[in-house]
PDB file of N, CA and C in Angstrom:
ATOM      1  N   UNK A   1       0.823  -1.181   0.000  1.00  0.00           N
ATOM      2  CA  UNK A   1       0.000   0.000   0.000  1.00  0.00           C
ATOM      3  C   UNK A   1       0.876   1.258   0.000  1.00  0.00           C
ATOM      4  N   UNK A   2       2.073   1.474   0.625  1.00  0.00           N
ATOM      5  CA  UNK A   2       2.929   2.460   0.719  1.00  0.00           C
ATOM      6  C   UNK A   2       3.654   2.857  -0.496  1.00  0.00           C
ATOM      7  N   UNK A   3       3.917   1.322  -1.258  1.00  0.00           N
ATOM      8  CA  UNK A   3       4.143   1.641  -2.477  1.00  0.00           C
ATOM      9  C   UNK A   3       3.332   2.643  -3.878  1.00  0.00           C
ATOM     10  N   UNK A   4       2.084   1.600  -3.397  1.00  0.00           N
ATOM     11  CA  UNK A   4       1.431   2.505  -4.233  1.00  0.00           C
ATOM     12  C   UNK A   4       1.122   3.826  -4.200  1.00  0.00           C
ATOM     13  N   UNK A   5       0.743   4.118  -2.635  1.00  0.00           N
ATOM     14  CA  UNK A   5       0.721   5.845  -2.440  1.00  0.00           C
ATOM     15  C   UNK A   5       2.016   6.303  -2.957  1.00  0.00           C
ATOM     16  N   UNK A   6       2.948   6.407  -2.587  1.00  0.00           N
ATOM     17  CA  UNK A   6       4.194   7.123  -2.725  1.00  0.00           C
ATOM     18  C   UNK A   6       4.244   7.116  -4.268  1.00  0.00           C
ATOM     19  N   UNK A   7       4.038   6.032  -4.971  1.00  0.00           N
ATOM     20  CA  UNK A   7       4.109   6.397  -6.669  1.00  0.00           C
ATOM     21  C   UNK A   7       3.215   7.148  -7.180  1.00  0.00           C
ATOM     22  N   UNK A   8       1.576   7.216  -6.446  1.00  0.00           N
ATOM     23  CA  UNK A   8       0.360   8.264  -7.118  1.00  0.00           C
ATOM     24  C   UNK A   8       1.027   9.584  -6.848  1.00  0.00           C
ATOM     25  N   UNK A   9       1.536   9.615  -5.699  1.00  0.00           N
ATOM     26  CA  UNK A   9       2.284  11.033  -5.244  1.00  0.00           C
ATOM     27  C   UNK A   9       3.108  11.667  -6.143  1.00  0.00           C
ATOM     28  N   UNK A  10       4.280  10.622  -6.208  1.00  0.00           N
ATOM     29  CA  UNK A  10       5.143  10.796  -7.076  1.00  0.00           C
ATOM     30  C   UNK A  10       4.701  11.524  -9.047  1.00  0.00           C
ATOM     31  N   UNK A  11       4.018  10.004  -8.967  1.00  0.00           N
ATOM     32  CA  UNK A  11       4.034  10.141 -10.961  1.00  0.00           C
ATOM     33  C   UNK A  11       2.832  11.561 -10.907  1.00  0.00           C
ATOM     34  N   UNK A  12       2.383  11.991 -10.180  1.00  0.00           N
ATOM     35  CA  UNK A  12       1.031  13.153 -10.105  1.00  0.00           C
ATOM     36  C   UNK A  12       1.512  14.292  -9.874  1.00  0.00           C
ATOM     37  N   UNK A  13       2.932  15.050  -9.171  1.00  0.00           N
ATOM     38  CA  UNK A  13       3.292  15.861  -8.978  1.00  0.00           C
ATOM     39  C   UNK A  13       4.519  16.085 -10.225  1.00  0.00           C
ATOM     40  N   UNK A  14       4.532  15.401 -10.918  1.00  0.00           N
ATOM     41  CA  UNK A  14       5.805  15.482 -11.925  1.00  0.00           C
ATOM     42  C   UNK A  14       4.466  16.171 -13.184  1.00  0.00           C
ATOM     43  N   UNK A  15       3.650  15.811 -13.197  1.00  0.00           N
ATOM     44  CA  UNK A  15       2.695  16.477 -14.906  1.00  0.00           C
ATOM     45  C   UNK A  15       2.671  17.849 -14.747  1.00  0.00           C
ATOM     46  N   UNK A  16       2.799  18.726 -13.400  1.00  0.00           N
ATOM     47  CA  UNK A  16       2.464  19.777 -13.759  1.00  0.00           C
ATOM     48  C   UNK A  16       4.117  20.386 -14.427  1.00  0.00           C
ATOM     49  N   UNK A  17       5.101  20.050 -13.815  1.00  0.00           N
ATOM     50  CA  UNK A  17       5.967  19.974 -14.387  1.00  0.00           C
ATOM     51  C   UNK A  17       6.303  20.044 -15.928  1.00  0.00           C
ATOM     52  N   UNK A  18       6.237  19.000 -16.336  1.00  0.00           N
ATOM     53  CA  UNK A  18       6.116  18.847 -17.463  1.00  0.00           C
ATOM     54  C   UNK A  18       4.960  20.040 -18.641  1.00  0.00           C
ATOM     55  N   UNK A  19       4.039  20.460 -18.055  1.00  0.00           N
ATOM     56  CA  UNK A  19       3.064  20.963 -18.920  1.00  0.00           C
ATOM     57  C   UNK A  19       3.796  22.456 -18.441  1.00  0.00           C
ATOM     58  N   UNK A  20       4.146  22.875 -17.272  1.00  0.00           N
ATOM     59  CA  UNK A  20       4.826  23.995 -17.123  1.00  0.00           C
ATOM     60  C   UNK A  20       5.986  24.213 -18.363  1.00  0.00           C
ATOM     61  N   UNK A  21       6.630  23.064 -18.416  1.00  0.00           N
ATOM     62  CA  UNK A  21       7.825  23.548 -19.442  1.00  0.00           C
ATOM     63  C   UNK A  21       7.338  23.281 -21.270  1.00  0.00           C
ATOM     64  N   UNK A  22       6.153  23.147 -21.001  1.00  0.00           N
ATOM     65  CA  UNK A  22       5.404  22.899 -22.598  1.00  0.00           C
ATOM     66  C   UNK A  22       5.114  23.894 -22.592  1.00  0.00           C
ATOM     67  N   UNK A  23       4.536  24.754 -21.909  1.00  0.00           N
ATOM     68  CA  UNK A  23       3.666  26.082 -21.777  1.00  0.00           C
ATOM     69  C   UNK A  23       5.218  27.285 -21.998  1.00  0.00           C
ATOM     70  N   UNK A  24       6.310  27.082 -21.084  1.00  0.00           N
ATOM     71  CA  UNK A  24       7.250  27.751 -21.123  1.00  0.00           C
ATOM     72  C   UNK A  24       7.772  27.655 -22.543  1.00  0.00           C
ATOM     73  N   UNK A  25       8.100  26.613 -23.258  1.00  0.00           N
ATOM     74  CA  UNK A  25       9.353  26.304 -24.233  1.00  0.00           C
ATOM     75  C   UNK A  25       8.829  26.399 -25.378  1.00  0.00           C
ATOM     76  N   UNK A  26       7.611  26.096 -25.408  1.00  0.00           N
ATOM     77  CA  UNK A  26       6.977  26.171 -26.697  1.00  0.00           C
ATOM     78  C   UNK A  26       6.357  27.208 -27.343  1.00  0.00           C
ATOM     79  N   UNK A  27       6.307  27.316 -28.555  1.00  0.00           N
ATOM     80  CA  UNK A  27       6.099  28.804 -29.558  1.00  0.00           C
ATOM     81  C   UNK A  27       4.408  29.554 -28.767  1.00  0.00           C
ATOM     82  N   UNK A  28       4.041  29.934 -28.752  1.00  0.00           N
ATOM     83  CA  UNK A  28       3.525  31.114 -28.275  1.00  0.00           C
ATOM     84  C   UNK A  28       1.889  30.435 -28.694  1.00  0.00           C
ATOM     85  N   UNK A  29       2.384  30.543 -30.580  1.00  0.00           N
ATOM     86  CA  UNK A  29       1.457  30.737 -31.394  1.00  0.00           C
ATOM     87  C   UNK A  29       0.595  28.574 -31.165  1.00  0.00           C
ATOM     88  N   UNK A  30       1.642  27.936 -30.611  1.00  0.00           N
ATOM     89  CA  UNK A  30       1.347  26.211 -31.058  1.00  0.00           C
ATOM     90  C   UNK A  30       1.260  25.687 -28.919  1.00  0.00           C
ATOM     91  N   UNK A  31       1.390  27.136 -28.083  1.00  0.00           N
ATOM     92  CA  UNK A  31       1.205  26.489 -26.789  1.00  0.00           C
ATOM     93  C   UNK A  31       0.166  25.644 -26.802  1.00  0.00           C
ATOM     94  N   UNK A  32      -1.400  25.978 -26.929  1.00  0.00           N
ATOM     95  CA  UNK A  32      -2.298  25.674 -26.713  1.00  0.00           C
ATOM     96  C   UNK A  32      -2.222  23.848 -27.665  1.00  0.00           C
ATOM     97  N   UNK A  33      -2.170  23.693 -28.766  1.00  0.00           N
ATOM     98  CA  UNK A  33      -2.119  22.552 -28.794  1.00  0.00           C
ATOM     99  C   UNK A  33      -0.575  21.454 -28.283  1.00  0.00           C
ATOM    100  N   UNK A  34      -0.204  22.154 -28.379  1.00  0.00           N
ATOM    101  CA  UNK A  34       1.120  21.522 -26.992  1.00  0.00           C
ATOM    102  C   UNK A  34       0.621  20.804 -26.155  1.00  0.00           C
ATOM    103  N   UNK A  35       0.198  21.308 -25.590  1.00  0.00           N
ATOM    104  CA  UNK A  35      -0.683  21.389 -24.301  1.00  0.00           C
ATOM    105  C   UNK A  35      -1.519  20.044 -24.420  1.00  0.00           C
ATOM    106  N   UNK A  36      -2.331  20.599 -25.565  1.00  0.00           N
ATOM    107  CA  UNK A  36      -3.343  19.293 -25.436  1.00  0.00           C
ATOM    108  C   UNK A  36      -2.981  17.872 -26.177  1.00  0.00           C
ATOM    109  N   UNK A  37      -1.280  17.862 -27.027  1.00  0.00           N
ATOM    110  CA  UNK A  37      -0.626  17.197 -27.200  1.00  0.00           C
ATOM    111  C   UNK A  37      -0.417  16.108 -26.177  1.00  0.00           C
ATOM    112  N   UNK A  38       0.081  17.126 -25.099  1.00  0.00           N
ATOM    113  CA  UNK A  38       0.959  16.271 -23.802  1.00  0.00           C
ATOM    114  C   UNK A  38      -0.220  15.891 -23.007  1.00  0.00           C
ATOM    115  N   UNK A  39      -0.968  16.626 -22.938  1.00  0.00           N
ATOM    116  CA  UNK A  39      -2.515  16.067 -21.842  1.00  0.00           C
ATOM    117  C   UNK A  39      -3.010  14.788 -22.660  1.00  0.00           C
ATOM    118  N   UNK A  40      -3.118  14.871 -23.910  1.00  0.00           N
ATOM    119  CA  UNK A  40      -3.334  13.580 -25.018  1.00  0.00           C
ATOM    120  C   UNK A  40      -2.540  12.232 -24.597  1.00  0.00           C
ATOM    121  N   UNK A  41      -1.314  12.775 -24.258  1.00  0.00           N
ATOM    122  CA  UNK A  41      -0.174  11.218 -24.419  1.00  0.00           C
ATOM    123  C   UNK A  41      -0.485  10.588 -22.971  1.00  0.00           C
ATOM    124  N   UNK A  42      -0.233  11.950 -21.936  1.00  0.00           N
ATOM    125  CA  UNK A  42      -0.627  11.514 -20.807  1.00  0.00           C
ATOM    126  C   UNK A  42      -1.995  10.761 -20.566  1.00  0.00           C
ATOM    127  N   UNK A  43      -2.679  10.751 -21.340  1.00  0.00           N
ATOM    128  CA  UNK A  43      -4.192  10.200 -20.909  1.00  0.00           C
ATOM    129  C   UNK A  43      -3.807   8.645 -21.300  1.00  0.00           C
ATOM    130  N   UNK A  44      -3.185   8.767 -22.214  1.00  0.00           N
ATOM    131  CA  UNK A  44      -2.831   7.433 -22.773  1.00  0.00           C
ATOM    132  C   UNK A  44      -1.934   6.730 -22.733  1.00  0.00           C
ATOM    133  N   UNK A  45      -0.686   7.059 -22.010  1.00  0.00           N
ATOM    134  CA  UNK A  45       0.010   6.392 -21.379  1.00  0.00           C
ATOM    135  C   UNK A  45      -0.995   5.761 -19.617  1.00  0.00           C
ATOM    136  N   UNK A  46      -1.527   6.850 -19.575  1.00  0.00           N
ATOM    137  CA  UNK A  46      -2.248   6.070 -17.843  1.00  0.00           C
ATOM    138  C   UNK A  46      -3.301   5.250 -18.199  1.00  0.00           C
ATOM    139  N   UNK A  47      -4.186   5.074 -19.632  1.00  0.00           N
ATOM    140  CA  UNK A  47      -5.260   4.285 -19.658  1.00  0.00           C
ATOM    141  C   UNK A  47      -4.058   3.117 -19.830  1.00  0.00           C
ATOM    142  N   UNK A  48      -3.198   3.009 -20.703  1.00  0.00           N
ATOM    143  CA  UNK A  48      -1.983   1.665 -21.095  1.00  0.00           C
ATOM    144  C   UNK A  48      -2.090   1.077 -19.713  1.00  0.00           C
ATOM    145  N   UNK A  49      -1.324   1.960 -18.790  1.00  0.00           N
ATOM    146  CA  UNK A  49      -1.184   1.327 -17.295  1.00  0.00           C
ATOM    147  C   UNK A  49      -2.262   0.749 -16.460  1.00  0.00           C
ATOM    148  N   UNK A  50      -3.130   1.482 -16.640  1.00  0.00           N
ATOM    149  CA  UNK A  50      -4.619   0.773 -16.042  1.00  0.00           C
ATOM    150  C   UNK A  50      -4.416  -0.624 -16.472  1.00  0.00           C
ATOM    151  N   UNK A  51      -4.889  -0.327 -17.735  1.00  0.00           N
ATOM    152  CA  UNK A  51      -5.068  -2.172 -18.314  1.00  0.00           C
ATOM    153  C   UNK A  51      -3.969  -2.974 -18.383  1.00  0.00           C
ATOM    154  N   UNK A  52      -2.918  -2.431 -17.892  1.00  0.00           N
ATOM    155  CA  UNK A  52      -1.303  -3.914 -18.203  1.00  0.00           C
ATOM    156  C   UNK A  52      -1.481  -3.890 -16.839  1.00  0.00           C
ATOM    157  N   UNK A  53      -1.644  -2.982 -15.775  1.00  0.00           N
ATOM    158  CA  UNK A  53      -1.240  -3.712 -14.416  1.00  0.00           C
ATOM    159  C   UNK A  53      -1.776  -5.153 -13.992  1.00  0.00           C
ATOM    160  N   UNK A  54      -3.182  -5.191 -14.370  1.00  0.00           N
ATOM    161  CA  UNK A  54      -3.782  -6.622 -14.419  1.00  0.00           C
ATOM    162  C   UNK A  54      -3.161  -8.011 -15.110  1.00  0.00           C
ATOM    163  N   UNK A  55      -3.016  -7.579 -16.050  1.00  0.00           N
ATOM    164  CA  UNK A  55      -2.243  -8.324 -17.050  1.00  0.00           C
ATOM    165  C   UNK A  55      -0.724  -9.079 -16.515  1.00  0.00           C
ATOM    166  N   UNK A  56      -0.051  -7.979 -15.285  1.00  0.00           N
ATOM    167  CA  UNK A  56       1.131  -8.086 -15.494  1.00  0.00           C
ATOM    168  C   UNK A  56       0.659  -8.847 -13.832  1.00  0.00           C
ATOM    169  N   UNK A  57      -0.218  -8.313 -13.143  1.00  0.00           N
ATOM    170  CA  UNK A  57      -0.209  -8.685 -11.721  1.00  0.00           C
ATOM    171  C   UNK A  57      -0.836 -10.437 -12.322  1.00  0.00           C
ATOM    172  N   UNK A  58      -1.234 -10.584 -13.383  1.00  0.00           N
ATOM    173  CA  UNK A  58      -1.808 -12.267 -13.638  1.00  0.00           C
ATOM    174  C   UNK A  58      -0.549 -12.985 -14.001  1.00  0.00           C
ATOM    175  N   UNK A  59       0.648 -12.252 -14.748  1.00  0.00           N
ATOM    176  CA  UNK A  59       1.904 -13.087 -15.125  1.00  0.00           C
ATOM    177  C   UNK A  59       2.825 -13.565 -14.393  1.00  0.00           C
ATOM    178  N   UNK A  60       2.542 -11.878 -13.378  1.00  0.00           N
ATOM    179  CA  UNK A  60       4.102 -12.254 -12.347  1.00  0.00           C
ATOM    180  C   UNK A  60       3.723 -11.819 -10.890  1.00  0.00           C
ATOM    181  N   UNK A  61       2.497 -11.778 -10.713  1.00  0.00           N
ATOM    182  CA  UNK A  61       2.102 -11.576  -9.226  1.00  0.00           C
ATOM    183  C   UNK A  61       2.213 -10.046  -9.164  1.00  0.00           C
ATOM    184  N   UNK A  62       2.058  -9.809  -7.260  1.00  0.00           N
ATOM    185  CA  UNK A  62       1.918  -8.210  -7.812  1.00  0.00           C
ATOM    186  C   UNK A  62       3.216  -7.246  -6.969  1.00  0.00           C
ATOM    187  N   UNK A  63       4.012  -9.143  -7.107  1.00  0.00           N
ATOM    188  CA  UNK A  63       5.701  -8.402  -6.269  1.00  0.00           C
ATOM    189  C   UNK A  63       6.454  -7.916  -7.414  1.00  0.00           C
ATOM    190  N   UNK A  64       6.012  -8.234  -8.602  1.00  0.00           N
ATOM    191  CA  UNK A  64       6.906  -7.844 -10.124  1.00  0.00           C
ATOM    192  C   UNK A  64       5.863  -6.934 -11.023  1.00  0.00           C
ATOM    193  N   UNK A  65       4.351  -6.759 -10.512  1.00  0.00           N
ATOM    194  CA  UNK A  65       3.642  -5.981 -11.444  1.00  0.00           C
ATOM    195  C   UNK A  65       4.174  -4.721 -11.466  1.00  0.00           C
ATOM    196  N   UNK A  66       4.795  -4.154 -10.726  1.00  0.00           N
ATOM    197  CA  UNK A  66       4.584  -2.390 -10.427  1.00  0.00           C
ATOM    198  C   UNK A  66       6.016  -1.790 -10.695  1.00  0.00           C
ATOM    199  N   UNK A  67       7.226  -3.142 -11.109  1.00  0.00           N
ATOM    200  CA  UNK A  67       8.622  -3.091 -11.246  1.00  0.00           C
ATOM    201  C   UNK A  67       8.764  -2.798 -12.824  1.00  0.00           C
ATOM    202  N   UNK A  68       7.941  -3.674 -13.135  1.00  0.00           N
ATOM    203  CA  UNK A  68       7.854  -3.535 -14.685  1.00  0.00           C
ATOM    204  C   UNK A  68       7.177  -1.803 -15.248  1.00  0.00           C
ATOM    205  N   UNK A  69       6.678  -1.079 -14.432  1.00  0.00           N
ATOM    206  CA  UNK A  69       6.518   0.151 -14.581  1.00  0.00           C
ATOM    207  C   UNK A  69       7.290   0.949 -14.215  1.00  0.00           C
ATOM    208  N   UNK A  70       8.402   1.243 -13.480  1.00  0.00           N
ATOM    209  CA  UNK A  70       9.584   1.651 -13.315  1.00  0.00           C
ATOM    210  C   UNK A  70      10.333   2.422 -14.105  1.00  0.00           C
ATOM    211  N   UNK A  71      10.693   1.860 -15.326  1.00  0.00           N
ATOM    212  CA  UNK A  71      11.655   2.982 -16.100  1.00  0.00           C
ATOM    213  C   UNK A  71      10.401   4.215 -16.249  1.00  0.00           C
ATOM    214  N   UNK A  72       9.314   4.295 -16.489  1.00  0.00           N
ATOM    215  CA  UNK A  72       8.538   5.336 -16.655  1.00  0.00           C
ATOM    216  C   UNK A  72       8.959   6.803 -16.090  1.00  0.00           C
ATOM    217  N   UNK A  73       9.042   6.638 -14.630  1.00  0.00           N
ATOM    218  CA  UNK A  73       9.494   7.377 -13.312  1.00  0.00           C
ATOM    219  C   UNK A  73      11.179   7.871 -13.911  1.00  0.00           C
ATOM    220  N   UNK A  74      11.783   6.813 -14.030  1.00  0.00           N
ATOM    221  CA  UNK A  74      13.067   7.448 -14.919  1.00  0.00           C
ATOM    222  C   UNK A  74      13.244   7.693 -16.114  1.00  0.00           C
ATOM    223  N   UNK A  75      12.739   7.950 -17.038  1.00  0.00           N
ATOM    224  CA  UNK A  75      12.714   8.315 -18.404  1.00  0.00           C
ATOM    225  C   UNK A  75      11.728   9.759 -17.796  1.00  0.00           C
ATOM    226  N   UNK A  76      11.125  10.174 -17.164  1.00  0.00           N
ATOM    227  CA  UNK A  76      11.076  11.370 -16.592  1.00  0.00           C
ATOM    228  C   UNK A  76      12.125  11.951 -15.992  1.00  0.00           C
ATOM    229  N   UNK A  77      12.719  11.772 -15.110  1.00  0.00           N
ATOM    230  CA  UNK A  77      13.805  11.950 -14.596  1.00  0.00           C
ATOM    231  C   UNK A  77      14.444  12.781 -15.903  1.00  0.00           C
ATOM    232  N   UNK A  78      15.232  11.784 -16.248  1.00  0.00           N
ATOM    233  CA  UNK A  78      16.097  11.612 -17.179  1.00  0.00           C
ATOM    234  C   UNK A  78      15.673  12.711 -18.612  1.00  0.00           C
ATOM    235  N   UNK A  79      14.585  12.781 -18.641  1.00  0.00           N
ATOM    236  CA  UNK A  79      14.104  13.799 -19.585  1.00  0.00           C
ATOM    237  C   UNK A  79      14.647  15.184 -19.256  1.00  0.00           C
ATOM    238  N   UNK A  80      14.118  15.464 -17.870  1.00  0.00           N
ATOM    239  CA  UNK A  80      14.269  16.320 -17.568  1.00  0.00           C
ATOM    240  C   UNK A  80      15.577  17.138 -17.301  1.00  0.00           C
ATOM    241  N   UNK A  81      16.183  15.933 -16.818  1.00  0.00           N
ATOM    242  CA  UNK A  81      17.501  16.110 -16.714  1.00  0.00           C
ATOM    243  C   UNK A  81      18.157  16.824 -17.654  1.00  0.00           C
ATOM    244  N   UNK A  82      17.791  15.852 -19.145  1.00  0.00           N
ATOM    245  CA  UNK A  82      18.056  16.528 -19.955  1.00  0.00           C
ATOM    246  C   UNK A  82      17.646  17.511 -20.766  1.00  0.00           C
ATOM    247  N   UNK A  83      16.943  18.296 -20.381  1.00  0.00           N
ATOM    248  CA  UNK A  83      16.636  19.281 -20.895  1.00  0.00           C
ATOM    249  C   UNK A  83      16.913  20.707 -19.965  1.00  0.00           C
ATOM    250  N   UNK A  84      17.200  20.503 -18.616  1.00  0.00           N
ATOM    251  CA  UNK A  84      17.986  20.995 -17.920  1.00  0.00           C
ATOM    252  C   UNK A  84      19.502  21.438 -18.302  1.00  0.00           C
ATOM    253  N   UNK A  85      20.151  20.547 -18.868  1.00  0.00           N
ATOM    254  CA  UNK A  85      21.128  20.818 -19.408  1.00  0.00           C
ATOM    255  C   UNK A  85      21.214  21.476 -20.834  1.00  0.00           C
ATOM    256  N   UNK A  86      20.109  22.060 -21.348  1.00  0.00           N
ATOM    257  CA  UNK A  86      20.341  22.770 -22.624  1.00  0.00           C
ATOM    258  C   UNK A  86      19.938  24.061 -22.314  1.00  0.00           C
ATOM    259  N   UNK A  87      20.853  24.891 -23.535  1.00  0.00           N
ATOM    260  CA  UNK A  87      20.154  26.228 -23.424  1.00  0.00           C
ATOM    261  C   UNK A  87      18.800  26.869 -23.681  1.00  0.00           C
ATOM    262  N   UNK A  88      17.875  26.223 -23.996  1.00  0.00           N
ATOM    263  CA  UNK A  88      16.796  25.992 -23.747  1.00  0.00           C
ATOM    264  C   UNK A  88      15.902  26.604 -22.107  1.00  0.00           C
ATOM    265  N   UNK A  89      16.342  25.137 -21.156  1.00  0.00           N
ATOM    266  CA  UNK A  89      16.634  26.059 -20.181  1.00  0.00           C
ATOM    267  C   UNK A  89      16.686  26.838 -19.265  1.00  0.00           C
ATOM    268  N   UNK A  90      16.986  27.754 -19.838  1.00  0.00           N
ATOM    269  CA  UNK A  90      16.897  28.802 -18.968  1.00  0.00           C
ATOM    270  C   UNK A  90      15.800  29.995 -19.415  1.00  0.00           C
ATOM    271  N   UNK A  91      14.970  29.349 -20.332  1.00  0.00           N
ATOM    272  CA  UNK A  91      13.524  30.336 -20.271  1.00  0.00           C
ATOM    273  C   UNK A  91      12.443  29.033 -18.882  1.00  0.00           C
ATOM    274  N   UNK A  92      12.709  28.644 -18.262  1.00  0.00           N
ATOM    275  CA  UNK A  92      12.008  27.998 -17.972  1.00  0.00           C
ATOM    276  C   UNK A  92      12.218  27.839 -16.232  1.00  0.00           C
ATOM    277  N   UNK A  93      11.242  28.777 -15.416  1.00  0.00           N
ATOM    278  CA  UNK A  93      10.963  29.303 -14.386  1.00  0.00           C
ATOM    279  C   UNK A  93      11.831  30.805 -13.824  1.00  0.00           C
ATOM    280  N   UNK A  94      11.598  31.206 -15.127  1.00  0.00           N
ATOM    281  CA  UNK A  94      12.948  32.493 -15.303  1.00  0.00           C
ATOM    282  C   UNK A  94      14.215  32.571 -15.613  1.00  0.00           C
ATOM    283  N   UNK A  95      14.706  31.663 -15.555  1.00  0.00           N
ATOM    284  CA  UNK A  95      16.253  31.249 -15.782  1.00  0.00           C
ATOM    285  C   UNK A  95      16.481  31.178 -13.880  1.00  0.00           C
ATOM    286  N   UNK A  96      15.662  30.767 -13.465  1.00  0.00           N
ATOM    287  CA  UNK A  96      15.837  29.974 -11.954  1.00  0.00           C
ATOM    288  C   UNK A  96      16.137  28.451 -12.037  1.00  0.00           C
ATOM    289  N   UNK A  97      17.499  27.899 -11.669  1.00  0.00           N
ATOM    290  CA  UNK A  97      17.501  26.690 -11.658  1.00  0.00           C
ATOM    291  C   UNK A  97      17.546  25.760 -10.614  1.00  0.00           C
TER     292      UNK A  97
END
C-alpha cells in the first residue's frame, strides 16, 4: 500500500511539471495545442497502465507488477535532466535553476 501511495504522489506531482515547461518552451502561437498534445499522451500512457497492471499482476504476481513500470518514473527523470542541461533552459521558471 505504501508503495502505491508514494508512486500516485510521485508520478502526479511530476505532470504539472512537465506541462509547465510545454507552456514555457513552446512557440507562443502552437502552446495551446502543446498542451493538449501532452494532456493527449498523458491520458494514454495512464489508460496503457490501467489495463497492463492486471495483465502483469496475472503473469508475475503483484511483487513484479509495479517493477515492470519503473523505467517510466526514470525516463522522466532523465528527460528532464536533460533538458535541464540545454540552453533551452533557462527560459524555464525564469532562468531559476
Amino acid at each position: 500500500m505504501v508503495v502505491c501511495l508514494l508512486w500516485g504522489v510521485t508520478v502526479v506531482a511530476d505532470s504539472a511539471q512537465f506541462s509547465s515547461s510545454v507552456i514555457e518552451l513552446s512557440d507562443r502561437a502552437h502552446a495551446g495545442t502543446m498542451l493538449t498534445t501532452q494532456t493527449c499522451i498523458g491520458f494514454l500512457l495512464t489508460l496503457a497502465t490501467i489495463h497492463l497492471v492486471p495483465v502483469l499482476v496475472d503473469a508475475l504476481g503483484w511483487r513484479w507488477a509495479f517493477a515492470v513500470l519503473a523505467p517510466g518514473p526514470f525516463l522522466g527523470v532523465w528527460a528532464m535532466a536533460t533538458l535541464r542541461a540545454r540552453p533551452e533552459a533557462l527560459r524555464l521558471a525564469g532562468g531559476r535553476r
